[in-house]
PDB file of N, CA and C in Angstrom:
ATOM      1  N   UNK A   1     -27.145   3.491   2.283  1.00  0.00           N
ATOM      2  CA  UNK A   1     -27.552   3.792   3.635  1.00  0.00           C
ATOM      3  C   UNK A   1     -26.576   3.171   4.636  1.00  0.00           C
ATOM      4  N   UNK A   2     -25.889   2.031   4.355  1.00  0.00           N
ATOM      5  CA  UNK A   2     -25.222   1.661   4.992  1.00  0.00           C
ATOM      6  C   UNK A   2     -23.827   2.088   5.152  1.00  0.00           C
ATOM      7  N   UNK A   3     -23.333   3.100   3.976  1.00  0.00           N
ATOM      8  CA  UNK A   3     -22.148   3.996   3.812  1.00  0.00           C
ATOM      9  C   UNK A   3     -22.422   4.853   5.354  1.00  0.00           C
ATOM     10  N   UNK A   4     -23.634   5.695   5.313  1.00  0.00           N
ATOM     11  CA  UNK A   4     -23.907   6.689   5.808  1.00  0.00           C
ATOM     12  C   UNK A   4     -23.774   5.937   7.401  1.00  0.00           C
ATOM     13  N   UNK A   5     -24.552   5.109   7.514  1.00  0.00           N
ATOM     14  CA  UNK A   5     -24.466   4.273   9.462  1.00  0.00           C
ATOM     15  C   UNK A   5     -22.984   4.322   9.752  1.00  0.00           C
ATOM     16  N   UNK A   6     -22.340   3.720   8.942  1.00  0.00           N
ATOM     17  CA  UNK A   6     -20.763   3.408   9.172  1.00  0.00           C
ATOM     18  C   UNK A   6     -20.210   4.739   9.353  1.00  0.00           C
ATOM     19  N   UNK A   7     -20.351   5.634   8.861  1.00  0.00           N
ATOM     20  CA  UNK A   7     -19.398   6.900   9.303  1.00  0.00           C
ATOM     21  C   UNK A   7     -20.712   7.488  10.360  1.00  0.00           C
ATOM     22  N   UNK A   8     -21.322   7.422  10.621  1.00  0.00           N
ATOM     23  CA  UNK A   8     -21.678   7.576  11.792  1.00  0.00           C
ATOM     24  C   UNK A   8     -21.410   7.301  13.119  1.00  0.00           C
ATOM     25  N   UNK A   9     -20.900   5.810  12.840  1.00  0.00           N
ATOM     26  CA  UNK A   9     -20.637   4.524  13.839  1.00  0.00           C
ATOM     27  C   UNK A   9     -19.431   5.227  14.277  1.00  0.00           C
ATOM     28  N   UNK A  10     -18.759   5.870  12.870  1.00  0.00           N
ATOM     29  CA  UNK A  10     -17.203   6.359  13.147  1.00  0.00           C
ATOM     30  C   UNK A  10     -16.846   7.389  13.779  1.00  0.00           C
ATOM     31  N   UNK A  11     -18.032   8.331  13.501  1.00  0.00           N
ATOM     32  CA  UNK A  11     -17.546   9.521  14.377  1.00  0.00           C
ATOM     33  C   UNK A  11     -17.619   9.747  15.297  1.00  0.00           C
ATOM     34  N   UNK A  12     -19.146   8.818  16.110  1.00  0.00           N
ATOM     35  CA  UNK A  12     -19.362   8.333  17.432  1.00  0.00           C
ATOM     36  C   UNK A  12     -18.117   7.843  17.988  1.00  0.00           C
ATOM     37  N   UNK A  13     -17.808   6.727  17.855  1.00  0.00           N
ATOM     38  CA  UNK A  13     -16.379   5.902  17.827  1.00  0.00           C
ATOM     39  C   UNK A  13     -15.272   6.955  18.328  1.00  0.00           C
ATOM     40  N   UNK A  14     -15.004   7.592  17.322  1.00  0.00           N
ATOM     41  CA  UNK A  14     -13.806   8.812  17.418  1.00  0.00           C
ATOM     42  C   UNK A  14     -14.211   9.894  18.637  1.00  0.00           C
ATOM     43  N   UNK A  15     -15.190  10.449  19.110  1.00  0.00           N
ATOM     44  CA  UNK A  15     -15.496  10.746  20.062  1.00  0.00           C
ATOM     45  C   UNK A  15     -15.368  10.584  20.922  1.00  0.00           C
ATOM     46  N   UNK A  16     -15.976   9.090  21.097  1.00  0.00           N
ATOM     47  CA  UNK A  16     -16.143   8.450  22.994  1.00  0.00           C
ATOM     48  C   UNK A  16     -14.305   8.329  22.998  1.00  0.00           C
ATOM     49  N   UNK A  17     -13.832   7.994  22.077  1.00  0.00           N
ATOM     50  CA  UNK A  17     -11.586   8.196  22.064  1.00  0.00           C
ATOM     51  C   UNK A  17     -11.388   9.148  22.783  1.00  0.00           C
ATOM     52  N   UNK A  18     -11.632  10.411  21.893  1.00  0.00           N
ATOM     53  CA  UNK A  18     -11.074  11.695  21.904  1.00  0.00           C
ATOM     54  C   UNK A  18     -11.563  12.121  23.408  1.00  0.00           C
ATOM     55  N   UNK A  19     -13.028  11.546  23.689  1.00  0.00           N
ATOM     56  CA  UNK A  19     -13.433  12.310  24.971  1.00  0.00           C
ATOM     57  C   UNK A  19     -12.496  11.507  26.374  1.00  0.00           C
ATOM     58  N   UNK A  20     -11.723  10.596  26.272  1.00  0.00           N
ATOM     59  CA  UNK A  20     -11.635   9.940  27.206  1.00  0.00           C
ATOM     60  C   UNK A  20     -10.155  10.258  27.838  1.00  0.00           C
ATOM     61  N   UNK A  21      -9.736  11.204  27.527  1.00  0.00           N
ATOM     62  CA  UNK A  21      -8.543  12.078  27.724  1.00  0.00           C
ATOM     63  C   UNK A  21      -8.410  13.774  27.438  1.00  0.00           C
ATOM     64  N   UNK A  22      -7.977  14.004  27.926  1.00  0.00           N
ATOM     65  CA  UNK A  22      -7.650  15.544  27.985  1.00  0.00           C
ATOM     66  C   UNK A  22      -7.263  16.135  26.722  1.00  0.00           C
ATOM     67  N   UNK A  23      -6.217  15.491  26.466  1.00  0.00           N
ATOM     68  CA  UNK A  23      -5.582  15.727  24.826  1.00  0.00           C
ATOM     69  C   UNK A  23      -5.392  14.600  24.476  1.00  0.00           C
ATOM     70  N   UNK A  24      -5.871  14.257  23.534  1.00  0.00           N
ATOM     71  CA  UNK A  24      -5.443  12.904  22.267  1.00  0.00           C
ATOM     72  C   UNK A  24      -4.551  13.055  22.014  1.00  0.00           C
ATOM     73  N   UNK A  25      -3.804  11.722  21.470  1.00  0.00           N
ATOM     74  CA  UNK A  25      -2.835  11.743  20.645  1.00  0.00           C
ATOM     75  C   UNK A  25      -2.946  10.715  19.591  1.00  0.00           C
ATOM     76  N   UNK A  26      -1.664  10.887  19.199  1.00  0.00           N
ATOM     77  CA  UNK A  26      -1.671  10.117  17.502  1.00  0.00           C
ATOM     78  C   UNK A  26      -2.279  11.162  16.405  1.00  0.00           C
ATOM     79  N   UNK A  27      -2.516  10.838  15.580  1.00  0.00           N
ATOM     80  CA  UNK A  27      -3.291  11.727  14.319  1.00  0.00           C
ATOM     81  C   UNK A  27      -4.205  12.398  14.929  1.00  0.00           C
ATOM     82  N   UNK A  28      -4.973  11.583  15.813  1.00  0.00           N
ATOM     83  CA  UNK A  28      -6.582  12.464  16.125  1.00  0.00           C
ATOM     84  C   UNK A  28      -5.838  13.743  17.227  1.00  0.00           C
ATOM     85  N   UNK A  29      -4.949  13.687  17.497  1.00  0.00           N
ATOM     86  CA  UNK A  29      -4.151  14.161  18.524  1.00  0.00           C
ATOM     87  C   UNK A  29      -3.776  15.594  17.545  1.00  0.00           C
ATOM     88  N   UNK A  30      -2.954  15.078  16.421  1.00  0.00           N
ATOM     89  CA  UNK A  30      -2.742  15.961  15.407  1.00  0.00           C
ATOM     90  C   UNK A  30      -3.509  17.102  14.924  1.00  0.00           C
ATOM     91  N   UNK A  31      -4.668  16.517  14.595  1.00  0.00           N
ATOM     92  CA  UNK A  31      -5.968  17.355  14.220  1.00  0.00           C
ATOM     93  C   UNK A  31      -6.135  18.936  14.964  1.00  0.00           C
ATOM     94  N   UNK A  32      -6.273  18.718  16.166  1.00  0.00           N
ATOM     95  CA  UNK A  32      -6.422  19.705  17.565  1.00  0.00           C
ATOM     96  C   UNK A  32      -4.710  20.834  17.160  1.00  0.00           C
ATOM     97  N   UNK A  33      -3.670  20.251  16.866  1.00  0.00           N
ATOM     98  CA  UNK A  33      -2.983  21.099  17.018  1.00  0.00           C
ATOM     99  C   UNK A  33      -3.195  22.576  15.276  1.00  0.00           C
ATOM    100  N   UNK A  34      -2.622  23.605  15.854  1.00  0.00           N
ATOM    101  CA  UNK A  34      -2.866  24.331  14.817  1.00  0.00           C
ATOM    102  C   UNK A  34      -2.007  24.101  13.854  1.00  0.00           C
ATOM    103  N   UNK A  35      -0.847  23.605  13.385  1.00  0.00           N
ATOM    104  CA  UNK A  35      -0.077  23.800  12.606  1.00  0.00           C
ATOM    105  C   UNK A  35      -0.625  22.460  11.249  1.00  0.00           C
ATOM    106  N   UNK A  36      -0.211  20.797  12.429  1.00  0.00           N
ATOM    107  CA  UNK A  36      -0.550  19.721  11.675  1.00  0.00           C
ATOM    108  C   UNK A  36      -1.926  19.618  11.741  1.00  0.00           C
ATOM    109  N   UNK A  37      -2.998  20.188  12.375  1.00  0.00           N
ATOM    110  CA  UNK A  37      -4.478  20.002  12.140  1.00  0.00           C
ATOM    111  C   UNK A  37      -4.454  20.499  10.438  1.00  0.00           C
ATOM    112  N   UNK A  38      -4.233  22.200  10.934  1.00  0.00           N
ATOM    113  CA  UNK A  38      -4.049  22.895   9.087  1.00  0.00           C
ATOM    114  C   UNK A  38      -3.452  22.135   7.600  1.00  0.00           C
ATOM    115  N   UNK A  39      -2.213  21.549   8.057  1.00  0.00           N
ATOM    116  CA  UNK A  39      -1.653  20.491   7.308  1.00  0.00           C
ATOM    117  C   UNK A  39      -2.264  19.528   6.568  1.00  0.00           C
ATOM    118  N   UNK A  40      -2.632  19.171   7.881  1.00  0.00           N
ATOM    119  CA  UNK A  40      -3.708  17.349   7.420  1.00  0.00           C
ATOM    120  C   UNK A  40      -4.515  17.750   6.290  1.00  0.00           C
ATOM    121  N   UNK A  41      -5.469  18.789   6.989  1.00  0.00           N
ATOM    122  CA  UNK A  41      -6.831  18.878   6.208  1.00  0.00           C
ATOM    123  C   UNK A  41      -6.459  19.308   5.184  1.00  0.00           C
ATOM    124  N   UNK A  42      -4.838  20.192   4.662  1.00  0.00           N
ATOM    125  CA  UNK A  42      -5.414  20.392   3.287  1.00  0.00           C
ATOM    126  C   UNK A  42      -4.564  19.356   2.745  1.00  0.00           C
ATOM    127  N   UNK A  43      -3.833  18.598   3.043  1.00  0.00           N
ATOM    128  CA  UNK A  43      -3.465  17.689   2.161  1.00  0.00           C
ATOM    129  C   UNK A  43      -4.390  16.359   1.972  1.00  0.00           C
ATOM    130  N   UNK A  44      -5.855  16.297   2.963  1.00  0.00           N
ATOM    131  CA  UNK A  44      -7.088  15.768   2.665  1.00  0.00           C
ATOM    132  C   UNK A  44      -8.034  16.410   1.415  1.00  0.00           C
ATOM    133  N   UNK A  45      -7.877  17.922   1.191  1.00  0.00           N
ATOM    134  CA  UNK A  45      -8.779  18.856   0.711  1.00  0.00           C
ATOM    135  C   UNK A  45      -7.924  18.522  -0.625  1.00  0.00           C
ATOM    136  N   UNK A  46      -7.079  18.432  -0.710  1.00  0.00           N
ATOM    137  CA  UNK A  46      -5.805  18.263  -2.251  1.00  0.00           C
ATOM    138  C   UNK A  46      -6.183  16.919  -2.820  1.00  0.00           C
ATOM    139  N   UNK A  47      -6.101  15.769  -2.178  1.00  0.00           N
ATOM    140  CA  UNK A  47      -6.212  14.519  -2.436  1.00  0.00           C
ATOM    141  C   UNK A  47      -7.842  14.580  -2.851  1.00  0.00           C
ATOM    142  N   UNK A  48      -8.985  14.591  -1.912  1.00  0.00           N
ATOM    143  CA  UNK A  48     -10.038  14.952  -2.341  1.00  0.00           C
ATOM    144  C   UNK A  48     -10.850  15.651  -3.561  1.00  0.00           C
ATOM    145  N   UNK A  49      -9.979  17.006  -3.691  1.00  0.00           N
ATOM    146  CA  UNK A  49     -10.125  17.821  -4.713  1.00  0.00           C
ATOM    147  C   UNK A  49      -9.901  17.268  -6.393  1.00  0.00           C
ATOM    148  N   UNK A  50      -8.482  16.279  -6.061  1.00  0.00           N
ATOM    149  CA  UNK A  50      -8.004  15.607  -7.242  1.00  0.00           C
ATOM    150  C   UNK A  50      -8.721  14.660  -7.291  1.00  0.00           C
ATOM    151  N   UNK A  51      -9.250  13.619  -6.777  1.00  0.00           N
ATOM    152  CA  UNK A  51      -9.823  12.534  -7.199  1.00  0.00           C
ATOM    153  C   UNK A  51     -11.622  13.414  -7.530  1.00  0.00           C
ATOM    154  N   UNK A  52     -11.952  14.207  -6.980  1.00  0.00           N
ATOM    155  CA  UNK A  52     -13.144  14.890  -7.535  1.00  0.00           C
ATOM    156  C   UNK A  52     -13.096  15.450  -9.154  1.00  0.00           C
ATOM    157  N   UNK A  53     -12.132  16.002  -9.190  1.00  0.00           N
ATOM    158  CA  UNK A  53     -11.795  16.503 -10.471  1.00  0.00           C
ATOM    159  C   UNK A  53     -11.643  14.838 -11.622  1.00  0.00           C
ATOM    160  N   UNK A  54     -11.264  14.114 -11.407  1.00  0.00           N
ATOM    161  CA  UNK A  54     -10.583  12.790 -11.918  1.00  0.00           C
ATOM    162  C   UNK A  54     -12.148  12.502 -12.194  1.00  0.00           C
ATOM    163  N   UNK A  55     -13.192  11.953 -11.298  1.00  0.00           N
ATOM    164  CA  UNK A  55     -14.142  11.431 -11.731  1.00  0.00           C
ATOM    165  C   UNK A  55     -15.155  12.432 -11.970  1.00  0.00           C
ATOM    166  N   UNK A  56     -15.796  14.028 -11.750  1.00  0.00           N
ATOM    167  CA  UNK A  56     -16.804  14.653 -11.874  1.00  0.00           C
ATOM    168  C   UNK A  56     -16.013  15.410 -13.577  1.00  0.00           C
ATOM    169  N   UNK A  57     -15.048  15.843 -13.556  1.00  0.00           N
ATOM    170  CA  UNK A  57     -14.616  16.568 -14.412  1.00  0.00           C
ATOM    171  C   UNK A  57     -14.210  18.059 -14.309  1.00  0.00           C
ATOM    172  N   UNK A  58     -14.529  18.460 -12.979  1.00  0.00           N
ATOM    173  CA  UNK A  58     -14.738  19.761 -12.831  1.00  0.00           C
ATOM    174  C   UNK A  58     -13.989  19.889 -11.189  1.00  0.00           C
ATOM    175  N   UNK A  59     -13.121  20.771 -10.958  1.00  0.00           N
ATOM    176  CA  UNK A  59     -13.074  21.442  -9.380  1.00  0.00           C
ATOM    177  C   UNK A  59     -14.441  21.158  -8.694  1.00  0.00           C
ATOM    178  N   UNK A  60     -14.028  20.796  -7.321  1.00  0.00           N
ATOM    179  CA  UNK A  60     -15.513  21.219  -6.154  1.00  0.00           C
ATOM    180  C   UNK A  60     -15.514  22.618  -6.606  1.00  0.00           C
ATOM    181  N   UNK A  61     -15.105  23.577  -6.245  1.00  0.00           N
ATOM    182  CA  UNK A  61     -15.213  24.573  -6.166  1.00  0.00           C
ATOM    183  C   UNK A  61     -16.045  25.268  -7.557  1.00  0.00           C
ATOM    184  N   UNK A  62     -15.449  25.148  -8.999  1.00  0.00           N
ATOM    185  CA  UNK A  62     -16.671  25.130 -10.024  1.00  0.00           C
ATOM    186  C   UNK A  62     -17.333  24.394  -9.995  1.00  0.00           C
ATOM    187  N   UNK A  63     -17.597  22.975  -9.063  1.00  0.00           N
ATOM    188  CA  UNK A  63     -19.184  22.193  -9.491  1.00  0.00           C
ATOM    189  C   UNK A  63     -20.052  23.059  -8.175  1.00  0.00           C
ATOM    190  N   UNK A  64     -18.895  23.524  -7.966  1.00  0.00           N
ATOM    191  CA  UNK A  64     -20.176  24.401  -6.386  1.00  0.00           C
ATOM    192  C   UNK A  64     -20.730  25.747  -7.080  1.00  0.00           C
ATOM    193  N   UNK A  65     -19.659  26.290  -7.942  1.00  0.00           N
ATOM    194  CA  UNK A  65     -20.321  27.762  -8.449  1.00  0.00           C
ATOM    195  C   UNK A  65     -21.936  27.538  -9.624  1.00  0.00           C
ATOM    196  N   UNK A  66     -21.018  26.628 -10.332  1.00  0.00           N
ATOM    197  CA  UNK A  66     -22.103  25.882 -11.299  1.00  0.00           C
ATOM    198  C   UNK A  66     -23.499  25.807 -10.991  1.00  0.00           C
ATOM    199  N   UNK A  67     -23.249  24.828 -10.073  1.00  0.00           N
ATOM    200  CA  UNK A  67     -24.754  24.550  -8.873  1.00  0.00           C
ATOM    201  C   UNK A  67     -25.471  25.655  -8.767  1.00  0.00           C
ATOM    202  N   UNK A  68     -24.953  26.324  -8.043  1.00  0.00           N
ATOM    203  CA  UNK A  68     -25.329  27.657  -7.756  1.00  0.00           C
ATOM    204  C   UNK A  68     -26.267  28.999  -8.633  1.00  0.00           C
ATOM    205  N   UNK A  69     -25.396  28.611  -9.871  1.00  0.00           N
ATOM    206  CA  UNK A  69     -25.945  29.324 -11.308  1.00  0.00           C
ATOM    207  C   UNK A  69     -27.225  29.356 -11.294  1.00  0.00           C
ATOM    208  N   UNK A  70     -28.175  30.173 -11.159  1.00  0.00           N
ATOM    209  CA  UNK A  70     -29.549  30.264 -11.956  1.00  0.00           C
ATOM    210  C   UNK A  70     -29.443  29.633 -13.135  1.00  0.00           C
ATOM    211  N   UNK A  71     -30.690  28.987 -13.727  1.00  0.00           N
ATOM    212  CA  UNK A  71     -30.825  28.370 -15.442  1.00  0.00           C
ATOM    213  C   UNK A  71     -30.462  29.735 -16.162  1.00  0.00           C
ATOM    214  N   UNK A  72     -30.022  29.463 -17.039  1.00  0.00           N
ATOM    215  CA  UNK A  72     -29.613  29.954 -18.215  1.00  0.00           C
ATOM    216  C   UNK A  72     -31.126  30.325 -19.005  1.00  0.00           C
ATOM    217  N   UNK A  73     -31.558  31.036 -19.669  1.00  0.00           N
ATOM    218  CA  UNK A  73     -32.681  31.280 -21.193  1.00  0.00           C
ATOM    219  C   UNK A  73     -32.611  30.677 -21.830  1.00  0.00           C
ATOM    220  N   UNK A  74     -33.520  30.423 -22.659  1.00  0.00           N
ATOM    221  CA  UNK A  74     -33.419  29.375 -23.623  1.00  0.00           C
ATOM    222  C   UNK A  74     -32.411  30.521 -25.105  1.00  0.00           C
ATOM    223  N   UNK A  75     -31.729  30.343 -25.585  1.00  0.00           N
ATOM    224  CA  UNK A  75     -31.118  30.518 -26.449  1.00  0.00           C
ATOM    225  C   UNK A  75     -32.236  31.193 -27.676  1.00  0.00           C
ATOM    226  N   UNK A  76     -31.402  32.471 -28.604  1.00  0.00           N
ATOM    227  CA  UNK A  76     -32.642  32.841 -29.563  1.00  0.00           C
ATOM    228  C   UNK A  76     -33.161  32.121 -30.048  1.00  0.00           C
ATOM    229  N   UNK A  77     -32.277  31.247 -30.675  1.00  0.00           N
ATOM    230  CA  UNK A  77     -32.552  29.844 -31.568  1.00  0.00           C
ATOM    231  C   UNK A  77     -34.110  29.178 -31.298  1.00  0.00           C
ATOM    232  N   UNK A  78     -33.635  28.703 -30.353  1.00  0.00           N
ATOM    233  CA  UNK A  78     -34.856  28.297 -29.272  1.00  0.00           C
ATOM    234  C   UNK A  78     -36.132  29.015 -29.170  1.00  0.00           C
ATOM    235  N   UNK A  79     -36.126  29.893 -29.227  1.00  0.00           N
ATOM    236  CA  UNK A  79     -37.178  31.069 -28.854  1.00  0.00           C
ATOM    237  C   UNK A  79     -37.902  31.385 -30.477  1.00  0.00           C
ATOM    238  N   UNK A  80     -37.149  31.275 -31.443  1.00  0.00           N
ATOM    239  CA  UNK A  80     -37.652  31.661 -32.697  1.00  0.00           C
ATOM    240  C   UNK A  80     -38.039  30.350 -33.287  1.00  0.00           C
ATOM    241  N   UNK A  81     -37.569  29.068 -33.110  1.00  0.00           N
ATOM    242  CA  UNK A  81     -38.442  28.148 -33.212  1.00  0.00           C
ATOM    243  C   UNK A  81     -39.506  28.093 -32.464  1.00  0.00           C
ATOM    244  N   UNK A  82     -39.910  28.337 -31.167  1.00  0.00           N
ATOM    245  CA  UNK A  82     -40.933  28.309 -30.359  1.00  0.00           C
ATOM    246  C   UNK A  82     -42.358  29.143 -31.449  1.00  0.00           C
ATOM    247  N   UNK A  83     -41.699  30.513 -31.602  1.00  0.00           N
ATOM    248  CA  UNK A  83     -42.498  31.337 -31.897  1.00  0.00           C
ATOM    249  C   UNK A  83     -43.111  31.005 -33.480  1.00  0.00           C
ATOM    250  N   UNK A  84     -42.361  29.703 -34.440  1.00  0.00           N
ATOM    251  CA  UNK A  84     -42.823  29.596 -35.622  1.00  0.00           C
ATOM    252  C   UNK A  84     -43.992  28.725 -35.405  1.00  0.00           C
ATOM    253  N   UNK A  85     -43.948  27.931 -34.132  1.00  0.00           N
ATOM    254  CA  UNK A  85     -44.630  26.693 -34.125  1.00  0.00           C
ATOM    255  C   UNK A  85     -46.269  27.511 -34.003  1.00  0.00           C
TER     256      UNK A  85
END
């Protein structure tokens, strides 16, 4: 819970910045433009993606399709033991 306050704290934070000028600069400055905004994020989405893959085992993108999957049937196997019992 306290992960979650802190990036809260942060984005608040980054806000009252960003709001206190017309255009930012520095990185947060970056973000806003189209070329290095596009940039950033996917070399955030790359880095992200890899360390997801490193510890889940799987792409976001297949642990998202996965998710998604309806359950599966139980297998015949399954079903013809059911039916001996």
């Amino acid at each position: 819970m306290q992960n979650h306050l802190a990036q809260i704290l942060l984005v608040h934070m980054l806000r009252a910045h960003a709001g206190q000028t017309d255009r930012p600069t520095g990185w947060l400055g970056a973000l806003n433009e189209d070329g290095i905004g596009a940039a950033l994020r996917a070399v955030h989405e790359s880095a992200f993606s890899t360390a997801f893959r490193r510890v889940v085992g799987t792409s976001p993108a297949q642990f998202r399709n996965q998710a998604r999957q309806p359950p599966r049937p139980a297998a015949n196997g399954n079903r013809r033991a059911r039916q001996r019992s």
